[in-house]
Each structure stands twice: as structure tokens, then as C-alpha cells.
PDB file of N, CA and C in Angstrom:
ATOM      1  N   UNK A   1       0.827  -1.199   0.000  1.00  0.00           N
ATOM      2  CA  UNK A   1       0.000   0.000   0.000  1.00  0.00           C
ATOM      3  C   UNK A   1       0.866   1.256   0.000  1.00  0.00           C
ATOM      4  N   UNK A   2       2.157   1.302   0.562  1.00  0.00           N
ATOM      5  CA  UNK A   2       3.119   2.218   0.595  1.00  0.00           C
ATOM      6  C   UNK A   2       2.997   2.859  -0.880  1.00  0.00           C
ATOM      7  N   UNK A   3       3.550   1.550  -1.049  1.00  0.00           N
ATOM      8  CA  UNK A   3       4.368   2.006  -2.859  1.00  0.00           C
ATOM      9  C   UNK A   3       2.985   2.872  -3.704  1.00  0.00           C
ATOM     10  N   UNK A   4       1.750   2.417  -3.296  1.00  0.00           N
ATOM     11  CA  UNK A   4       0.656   3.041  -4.624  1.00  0.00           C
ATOM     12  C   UNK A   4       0.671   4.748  -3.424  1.00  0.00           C
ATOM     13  N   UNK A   5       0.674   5.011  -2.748  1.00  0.00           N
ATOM     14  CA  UNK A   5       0.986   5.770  -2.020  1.00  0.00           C
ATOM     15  C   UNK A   5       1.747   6.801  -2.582  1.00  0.00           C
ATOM     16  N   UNK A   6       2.941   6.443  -2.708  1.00  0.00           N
ATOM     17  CA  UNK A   6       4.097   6.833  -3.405  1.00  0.00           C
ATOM     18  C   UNK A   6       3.787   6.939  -4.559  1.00  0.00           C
ATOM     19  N   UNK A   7       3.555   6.311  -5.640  1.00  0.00           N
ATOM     20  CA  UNK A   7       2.938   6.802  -6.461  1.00  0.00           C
ATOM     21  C   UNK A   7       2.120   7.739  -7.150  1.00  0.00           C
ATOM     22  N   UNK A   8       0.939   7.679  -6.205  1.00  0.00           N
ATOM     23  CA  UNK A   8       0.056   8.461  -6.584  1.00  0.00           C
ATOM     24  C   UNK A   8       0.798   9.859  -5.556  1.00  0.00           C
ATOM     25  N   UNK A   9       1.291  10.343  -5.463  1.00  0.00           N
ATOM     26  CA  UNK A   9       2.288  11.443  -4.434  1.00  0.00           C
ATOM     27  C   UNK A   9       3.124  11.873  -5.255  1.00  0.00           C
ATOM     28  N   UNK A  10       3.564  10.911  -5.974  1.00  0.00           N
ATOM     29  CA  UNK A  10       4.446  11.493  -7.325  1.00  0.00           C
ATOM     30  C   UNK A  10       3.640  12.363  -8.222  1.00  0.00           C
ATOM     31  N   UNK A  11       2.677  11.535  -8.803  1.00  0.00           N
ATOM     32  CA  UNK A  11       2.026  11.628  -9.834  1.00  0.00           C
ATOM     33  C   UNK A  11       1.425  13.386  -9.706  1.00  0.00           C
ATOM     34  N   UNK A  12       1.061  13.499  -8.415  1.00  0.00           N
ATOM     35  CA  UNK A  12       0.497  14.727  -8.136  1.00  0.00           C
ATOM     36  C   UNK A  12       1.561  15.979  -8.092  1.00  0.00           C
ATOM     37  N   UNK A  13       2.799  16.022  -7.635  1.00  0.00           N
ATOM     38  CA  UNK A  13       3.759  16.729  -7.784  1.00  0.00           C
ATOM     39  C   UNK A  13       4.232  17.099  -9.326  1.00  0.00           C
ATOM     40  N   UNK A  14       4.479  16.004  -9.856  1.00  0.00           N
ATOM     41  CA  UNK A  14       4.811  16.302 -11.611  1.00  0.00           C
ATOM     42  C   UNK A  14       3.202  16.692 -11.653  1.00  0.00           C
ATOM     43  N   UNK A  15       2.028  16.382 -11.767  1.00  0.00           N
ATOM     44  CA  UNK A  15       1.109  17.341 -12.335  1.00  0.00           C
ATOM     45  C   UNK A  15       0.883  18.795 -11.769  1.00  0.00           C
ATOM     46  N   UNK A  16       1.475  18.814 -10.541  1.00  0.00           N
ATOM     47  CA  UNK A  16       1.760  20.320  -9.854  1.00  0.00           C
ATOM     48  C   UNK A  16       2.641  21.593 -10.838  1.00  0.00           C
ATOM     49  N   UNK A  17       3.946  20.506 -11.106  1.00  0.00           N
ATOM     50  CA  UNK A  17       5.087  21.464 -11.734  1.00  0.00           C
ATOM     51  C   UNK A  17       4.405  21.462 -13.227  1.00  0.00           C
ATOM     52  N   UNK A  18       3.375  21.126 -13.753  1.00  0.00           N
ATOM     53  CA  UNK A  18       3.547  20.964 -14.854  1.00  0.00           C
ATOM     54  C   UNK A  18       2.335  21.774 -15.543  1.00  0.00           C
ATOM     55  N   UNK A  19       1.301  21.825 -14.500  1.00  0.00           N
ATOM     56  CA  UNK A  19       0.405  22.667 -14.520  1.00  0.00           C
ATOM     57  C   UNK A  19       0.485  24.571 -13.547  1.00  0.00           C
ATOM     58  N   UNK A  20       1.223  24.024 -12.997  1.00  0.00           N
ATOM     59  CA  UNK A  20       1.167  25.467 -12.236  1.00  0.00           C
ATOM     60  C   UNK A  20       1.696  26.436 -13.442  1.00  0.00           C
ATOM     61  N   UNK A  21       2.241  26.654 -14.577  1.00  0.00           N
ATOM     62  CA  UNK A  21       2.649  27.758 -15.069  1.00  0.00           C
ATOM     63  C   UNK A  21       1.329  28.092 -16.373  1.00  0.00           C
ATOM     64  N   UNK A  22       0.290  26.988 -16.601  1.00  0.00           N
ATOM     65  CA  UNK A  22      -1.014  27.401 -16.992  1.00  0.00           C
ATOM     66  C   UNK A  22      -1.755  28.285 -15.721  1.00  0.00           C
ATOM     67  N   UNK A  23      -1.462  27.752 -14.764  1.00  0.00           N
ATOM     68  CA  UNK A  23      -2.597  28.317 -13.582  1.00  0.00           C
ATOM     69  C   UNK A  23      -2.232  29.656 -13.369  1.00  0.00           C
ATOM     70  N   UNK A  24      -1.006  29.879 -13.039  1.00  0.00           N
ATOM     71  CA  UNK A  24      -0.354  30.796 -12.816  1.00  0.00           C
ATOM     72  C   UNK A  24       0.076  31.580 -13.552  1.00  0.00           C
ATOM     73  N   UNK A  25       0.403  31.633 -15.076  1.00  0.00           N
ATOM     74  CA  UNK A  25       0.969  32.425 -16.122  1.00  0.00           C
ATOM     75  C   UNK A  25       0.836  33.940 -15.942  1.00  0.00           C
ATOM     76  N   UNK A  26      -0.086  34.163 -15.494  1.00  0.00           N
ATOM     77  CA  UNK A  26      -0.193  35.654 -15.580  1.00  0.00           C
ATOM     78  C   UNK A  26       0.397  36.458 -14.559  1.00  0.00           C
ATOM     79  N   UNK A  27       0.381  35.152 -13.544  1.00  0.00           N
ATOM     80  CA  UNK A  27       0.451  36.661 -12.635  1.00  0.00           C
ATOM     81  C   UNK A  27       2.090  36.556 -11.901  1.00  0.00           C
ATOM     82  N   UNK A  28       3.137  35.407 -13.310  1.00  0.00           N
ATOM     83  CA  UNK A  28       4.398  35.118 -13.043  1.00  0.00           C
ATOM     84  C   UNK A  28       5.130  36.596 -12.947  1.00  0.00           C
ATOM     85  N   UNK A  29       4.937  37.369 -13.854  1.00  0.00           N
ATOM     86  CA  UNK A  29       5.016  38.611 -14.084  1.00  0.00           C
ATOM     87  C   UNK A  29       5.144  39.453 -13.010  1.00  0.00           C
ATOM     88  N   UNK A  30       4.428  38.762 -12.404  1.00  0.00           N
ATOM     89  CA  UNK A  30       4.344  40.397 -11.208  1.00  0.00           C
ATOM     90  C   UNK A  30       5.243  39.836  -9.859  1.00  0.00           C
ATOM     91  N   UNK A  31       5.604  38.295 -10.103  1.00  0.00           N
ATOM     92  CA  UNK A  31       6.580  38.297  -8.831  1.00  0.00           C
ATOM     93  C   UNK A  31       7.688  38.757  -8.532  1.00  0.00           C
ATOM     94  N   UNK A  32       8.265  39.026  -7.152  1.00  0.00           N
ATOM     95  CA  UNK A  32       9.237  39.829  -6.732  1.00  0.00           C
ATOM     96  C   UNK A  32      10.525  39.965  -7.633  1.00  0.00           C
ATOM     97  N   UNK A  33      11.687  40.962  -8.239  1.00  0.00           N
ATOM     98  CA  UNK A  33      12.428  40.071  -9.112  1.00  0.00           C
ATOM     99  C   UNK A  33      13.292  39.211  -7.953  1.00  0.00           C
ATOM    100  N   UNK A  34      13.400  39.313  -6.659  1.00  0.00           N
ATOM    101  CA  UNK A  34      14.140  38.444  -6.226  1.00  0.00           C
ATOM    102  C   UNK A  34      13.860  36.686  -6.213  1.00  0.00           C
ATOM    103  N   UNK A  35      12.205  36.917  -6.618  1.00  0.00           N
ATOM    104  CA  UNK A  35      11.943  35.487  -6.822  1.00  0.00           C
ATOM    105  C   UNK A  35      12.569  34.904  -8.383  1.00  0.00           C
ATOM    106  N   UNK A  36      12.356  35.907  -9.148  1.00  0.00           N
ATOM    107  CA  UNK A  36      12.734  35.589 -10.787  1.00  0.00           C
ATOM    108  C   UNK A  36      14.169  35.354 -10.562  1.00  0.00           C
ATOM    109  N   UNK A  37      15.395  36.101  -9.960  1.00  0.00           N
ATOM    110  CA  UNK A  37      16.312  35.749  -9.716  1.00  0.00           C
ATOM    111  C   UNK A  37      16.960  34.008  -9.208  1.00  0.00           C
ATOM    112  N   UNK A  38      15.897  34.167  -8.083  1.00  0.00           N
ATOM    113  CA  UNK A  38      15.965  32.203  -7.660  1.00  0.00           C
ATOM    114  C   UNK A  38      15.583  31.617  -8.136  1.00  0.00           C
ATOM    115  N   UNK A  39      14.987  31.841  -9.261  1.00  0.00           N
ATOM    116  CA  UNK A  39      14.196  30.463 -10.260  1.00  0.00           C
ATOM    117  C   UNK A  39      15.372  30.307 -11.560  1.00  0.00           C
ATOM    118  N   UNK A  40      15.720  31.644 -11.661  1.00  0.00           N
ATOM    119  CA  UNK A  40      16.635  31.501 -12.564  1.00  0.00           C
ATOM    120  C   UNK A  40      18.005  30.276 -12.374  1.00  0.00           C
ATOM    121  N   UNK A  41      18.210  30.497 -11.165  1.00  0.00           N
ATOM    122  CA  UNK A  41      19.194  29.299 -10.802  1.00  0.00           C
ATOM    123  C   UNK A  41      18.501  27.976 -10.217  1.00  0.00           C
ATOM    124  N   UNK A  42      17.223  27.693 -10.887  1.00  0.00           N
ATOM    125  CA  UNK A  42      16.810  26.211  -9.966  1.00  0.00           C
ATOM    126  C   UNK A  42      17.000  25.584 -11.192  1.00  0.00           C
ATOM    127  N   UNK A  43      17.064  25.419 -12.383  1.00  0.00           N
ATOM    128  CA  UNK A  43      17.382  24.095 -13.642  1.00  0.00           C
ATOM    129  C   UNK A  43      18.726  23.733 -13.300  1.00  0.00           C
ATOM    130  N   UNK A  44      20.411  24.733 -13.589  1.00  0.00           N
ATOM    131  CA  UNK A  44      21.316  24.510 -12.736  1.00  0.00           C
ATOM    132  C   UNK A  44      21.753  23.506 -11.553  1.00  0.00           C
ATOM    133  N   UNK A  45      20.646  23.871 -10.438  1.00  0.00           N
ATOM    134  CA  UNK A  45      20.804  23.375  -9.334  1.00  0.00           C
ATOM    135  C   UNK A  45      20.174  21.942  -9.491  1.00  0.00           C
ATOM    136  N   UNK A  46      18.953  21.967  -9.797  1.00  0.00           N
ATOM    137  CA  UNK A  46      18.419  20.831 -10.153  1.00  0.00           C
ATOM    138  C   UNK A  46      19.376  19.290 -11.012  1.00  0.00           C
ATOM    139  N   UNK A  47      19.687  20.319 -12.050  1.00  0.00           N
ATOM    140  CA  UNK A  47      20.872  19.288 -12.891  1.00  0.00           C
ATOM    141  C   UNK A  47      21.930  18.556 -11.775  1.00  0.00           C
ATOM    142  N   UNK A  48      22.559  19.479 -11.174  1.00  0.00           N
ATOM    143  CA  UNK A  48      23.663  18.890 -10.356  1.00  0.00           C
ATOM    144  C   UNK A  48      23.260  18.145  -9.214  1.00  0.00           C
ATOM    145  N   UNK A  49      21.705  18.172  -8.948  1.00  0.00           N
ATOM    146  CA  UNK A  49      21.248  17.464  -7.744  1.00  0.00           C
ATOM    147  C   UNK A  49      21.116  15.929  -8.613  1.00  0.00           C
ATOM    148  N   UNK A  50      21.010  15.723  -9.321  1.00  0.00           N
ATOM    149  CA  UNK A  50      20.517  14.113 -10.443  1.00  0.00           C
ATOM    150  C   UNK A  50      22.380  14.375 -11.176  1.00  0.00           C
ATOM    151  N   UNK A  51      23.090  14.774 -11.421  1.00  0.00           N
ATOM    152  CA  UNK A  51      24.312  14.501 -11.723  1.00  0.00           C
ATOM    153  C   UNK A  51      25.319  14.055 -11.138  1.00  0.00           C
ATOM    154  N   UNK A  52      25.882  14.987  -9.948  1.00  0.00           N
ATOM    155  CA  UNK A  52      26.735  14.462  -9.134  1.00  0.00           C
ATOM    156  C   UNK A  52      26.903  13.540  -8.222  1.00  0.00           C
ATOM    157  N   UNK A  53      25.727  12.941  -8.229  1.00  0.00           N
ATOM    158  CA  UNK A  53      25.275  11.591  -6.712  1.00  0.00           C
ATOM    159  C   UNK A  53      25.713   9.759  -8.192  1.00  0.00           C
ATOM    160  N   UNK A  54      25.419  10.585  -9.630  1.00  0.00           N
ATOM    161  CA  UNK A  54      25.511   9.394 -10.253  1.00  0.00           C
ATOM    162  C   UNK A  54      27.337   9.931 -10.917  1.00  0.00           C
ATOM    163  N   UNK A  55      27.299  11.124 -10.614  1.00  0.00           N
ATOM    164  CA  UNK A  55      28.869  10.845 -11.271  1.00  0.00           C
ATOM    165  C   UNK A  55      30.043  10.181 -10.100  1.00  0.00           C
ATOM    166  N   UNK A  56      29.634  10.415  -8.870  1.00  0.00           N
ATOM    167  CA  UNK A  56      30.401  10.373  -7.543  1.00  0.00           C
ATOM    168  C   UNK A  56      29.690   9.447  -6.375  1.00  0.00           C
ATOM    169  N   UNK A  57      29.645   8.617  -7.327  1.00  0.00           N
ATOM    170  CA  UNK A  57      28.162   7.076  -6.868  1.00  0.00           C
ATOM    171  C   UNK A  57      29.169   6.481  -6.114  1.00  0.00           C
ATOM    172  N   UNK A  58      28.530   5.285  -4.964  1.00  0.00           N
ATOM    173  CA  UNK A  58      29.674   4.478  -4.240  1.00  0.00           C
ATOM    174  C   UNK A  58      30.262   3.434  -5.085  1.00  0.00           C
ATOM    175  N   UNK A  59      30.157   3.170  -6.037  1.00  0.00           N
ATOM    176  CA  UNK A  59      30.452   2.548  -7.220  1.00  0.00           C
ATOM    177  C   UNK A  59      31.955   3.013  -8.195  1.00  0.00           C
ATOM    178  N   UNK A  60      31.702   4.283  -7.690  1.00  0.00           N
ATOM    179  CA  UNK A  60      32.748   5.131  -8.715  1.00  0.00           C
ATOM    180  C   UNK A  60      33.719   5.379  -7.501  1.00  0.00           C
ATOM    181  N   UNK A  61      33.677   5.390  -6.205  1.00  0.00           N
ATOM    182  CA  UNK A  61      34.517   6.026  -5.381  1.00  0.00           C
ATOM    183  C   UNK A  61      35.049   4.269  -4.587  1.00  0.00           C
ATOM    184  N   UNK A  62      34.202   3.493  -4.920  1.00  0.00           N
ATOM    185  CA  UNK A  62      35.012   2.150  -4.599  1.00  0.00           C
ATOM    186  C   UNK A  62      36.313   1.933  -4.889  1.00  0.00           C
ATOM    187  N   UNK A  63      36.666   2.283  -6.565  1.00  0.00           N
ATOM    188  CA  UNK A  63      37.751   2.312  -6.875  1.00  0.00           C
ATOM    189  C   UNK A  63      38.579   2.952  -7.065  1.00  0.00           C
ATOM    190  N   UNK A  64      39.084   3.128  -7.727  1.00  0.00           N
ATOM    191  CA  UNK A  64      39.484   4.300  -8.146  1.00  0.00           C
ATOM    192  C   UNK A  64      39.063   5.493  -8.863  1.00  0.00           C
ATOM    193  N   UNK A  65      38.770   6.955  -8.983  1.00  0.00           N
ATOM    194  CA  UNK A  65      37.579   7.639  -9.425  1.00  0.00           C
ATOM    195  C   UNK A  65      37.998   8.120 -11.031  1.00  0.00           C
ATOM    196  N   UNK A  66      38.838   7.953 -11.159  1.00  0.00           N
ATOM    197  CA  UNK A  66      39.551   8.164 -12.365  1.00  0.00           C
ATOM    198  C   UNK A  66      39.060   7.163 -13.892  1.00  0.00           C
ATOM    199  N   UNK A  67      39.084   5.643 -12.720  1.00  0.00           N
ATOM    200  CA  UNK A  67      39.080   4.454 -13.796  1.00  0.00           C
ATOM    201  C   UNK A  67      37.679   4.201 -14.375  1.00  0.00           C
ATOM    202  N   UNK A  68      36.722   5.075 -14.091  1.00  0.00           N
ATOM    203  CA  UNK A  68      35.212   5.048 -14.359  1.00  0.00           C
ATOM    204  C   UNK A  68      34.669   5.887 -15.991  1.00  0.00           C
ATOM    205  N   UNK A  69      34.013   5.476 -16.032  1.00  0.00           N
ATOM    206  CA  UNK A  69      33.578   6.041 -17.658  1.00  0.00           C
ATOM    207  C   UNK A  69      32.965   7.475 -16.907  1.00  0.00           C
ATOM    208  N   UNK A  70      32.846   7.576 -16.208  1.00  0.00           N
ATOM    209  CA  UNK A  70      31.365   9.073 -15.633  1.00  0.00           C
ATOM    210  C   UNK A  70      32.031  10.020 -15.482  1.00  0.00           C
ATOM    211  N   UNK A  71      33.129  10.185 -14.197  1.00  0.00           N
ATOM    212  CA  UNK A  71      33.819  11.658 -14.801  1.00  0.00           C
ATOM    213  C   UNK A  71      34.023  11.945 -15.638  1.00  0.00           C
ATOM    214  N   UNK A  72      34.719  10.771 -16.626  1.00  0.00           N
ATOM    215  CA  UNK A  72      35.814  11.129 -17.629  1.00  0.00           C
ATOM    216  C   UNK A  72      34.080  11.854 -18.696  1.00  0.00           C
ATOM    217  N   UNK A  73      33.378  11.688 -19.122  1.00  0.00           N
ATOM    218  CA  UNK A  73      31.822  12.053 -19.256  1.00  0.00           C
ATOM    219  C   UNK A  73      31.350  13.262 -19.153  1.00  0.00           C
ATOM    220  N   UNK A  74      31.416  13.271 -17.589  1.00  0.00           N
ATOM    221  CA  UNK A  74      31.339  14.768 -17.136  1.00  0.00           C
ATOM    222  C   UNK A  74      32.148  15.927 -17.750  1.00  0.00           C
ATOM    223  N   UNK A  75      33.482  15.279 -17.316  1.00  0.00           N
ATOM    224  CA  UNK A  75      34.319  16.410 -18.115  1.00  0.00           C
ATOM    225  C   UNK A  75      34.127  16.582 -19.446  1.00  0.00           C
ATOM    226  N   UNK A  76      33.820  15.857 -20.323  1.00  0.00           N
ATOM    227  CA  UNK A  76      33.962  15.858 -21.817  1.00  0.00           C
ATOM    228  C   UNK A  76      32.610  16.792 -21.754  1.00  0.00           C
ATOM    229  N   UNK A  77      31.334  16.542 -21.404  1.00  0.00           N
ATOM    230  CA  UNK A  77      30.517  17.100 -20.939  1.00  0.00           C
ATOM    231  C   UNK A  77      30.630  18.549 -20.925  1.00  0.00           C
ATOM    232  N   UNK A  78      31.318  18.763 -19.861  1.00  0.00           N
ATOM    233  CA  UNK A  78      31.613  20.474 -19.177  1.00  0.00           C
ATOM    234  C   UNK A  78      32.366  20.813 -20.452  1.00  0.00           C
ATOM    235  N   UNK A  79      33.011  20.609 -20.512  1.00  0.00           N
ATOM    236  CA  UNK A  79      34.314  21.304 -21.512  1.00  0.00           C
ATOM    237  C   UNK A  79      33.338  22.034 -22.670  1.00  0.00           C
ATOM    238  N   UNK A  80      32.910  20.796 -23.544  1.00  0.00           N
ATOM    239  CA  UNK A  80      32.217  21.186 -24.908  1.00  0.00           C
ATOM    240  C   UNK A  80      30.843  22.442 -24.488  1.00  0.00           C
ATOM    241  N   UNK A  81      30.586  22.221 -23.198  1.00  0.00           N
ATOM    242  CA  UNK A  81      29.249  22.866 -23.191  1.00  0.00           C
ATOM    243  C   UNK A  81      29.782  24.617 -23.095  1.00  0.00           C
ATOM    244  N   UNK A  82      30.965  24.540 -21.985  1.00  0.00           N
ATOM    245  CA  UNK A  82      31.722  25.950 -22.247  1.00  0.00           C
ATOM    246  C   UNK A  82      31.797  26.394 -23.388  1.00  0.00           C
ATOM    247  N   UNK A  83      32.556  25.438 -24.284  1.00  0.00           N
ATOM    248  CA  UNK A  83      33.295  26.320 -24.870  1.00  0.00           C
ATOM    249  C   UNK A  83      32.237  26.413 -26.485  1.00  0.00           C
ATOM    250  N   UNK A  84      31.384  25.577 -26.666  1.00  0.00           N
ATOM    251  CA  UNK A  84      30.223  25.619 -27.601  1.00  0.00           C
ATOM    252  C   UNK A  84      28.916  26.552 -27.167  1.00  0.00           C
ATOM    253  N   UNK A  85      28.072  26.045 -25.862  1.00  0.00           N
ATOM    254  CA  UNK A  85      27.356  26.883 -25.514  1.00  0.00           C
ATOM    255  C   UNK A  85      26.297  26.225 -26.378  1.00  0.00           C
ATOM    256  N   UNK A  86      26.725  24.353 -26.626  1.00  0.00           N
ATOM    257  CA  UNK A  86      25.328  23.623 -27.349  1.00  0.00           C
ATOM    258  C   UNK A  86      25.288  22.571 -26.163  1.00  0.00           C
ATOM    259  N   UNK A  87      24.277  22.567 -25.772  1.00  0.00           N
ATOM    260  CA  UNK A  87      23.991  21.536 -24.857  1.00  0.00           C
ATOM    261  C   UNK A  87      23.819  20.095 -25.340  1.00  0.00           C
ATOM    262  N   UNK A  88      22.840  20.248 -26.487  1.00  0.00           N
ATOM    263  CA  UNK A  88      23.126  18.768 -27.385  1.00  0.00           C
ATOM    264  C   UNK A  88      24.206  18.527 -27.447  1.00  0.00           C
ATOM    265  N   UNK A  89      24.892  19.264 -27.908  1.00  0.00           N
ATOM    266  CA  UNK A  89      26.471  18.013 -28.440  1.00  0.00           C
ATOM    267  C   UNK A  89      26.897  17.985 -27.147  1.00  0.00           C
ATOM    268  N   UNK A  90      27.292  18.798 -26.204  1.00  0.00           N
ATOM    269  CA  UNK A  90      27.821  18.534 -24.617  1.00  0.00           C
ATOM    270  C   UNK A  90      27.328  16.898 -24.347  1.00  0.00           C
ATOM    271  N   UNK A  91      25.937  16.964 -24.452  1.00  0.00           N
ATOM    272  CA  UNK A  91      25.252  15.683 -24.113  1.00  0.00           C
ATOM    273  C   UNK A  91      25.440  14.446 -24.876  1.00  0.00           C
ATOM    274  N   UNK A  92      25.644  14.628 -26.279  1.00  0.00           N
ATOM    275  CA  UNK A  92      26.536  13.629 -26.896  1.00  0.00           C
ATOM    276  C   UNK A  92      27.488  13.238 -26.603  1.00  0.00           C
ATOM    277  N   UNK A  93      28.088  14.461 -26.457  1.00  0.00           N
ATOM    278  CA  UNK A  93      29.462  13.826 -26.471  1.00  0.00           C
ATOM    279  C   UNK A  93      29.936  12.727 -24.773  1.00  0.00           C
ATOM    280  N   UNK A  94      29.126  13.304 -24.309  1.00  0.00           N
ATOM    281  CA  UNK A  94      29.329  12.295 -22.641  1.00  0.00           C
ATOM    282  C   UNK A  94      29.067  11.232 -22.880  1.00  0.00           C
ATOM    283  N   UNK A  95      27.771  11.003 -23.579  1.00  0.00           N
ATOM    284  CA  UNK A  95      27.334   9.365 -24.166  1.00  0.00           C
ATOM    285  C   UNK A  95      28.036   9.033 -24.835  1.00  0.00           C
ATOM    286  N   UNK A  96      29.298   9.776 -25.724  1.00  0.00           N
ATOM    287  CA  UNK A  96      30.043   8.592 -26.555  1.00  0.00           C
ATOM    288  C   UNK A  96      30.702   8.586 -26.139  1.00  0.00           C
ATOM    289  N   UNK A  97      31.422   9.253 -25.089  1.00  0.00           N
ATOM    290  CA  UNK A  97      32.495   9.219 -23.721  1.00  0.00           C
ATOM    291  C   UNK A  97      32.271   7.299 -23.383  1.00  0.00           C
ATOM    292  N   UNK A  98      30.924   7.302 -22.575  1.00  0.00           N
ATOM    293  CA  UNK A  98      30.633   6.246 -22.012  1.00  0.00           C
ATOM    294  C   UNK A  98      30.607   4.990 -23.223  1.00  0.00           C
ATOM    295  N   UNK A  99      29.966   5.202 -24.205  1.00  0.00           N
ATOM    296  CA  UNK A  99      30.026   3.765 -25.019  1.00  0.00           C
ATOM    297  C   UNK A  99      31.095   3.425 -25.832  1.00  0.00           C
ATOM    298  N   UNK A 100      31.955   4.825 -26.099  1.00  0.00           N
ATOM    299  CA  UNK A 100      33.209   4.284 -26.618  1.00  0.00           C
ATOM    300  C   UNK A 100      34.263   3.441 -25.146  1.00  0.00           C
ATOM    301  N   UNK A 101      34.210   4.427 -23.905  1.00  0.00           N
ATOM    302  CA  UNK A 101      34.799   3.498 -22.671  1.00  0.00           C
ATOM    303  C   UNK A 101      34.118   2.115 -22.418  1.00  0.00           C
ATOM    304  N   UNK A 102      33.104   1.308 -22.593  1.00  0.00           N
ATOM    305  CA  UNK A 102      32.761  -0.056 -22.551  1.00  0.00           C
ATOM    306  C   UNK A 102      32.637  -1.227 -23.552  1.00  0.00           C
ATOM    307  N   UNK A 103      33.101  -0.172 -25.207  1.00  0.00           N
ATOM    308  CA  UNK A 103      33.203  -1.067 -26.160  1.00  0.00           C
ATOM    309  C   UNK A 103      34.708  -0.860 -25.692  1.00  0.00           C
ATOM    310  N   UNK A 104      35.337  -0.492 -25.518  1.00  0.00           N
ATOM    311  CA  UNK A 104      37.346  -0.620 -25.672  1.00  0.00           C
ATOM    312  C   UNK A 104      37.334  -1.485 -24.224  1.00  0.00           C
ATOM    313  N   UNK A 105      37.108  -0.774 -23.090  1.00  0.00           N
ATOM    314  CA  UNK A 105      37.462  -1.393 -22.281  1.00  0.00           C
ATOM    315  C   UNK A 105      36.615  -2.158 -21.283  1.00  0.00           C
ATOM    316  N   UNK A 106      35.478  -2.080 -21.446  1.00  0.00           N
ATOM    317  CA  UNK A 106      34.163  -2.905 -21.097  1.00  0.00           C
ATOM    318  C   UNK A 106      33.984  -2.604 -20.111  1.00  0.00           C
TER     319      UNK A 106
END
């Protein structure tokens, strides 16, 4: 009973975030700019909250952190996204980070 619980708790949160900017659209406008300021940095923050727990997993810090396909990812990642300012290819290029590291070295 937990789990449908959980579920349906989810389900209502993503229909929260997903509807509140129909409900709300108009009157986004008129909030404080210090609120527009903090929203501006929640995708950012968000990203690195779902990134860094899987780049710096107990998996990756078992061994050695170097010998893992995910930093090496990340970085390829960061780099291209600087210095392009395309998030697609940033994001490519981490995925072929990772499948070229498990076809060579599995």
C-alpha cells in the first residue's frame, strides 16, 4: 500500500510542476524580481542534484575515481558545453564518452 501511495504522491507533484505555469501564467510577471532571480538558478541546481550523486556514486569512489567512464563524461561534458554553448552536443558527447569506454574497455 506504501508504494501506490508513493505513487500516486508522485504523480500529483509532476502534475503540480507541470500545470502550475497554466494556472499561474499571468500573474508570473508580477513576482518579486528576487523570486525571478531564484528560479533563474533552480534548472542549474536541479541538474547537479541528479548529476553528481551518479557521477560520484559508491560505485565510482570504490575504486578508483579516475578508472570510471562518468567523470571522464562529465568532463567531456563540461568542456564542450563551455566552450560551444550547445547543450546537445555537450550531451553527446558524454554518451560517446561512455560507449566508446565499454566497447574498448568494457
Amino acid at each position: 500500500m506504501e508504494l501506490a501511495w508513493l505513487i500516486v504522491g508522485m504523480a500529483l507533484v509532476t502534475y503540480a510542476t507541470r500545470a502550475a505555469p497554466l494556472l499561474f501564467g499571468d500573474r508570473a510577471e508580477r513576482l518579486p524580481p528576487w523570486v525571478h532571480r531564484w528560479l533563474r538558478y533552480l534548472p542549474p541546481a536541479l541538474f547537479a542534484a541528479v548529476a553528481v550523486p551518479a557521477i560520484v556514486s559508491p560505485a565510482v569512489a570504490a575504486t578508483s575515481f579516475l578508472a570510471h567512464p562518468y567523470p571522464w563524461a562529465a568532463l567531456a561534458s563540461g568542456v564542450l558545453a563551455r566552450l560551444t554553448a550547445n547543450l546537445t552536443l555537450a550531451m553527446l558527447a558524454s554518451i560517446l564518452v561512455v560507449l566508446l569506454w565499454r566497447l574498448w574497455l568494457g
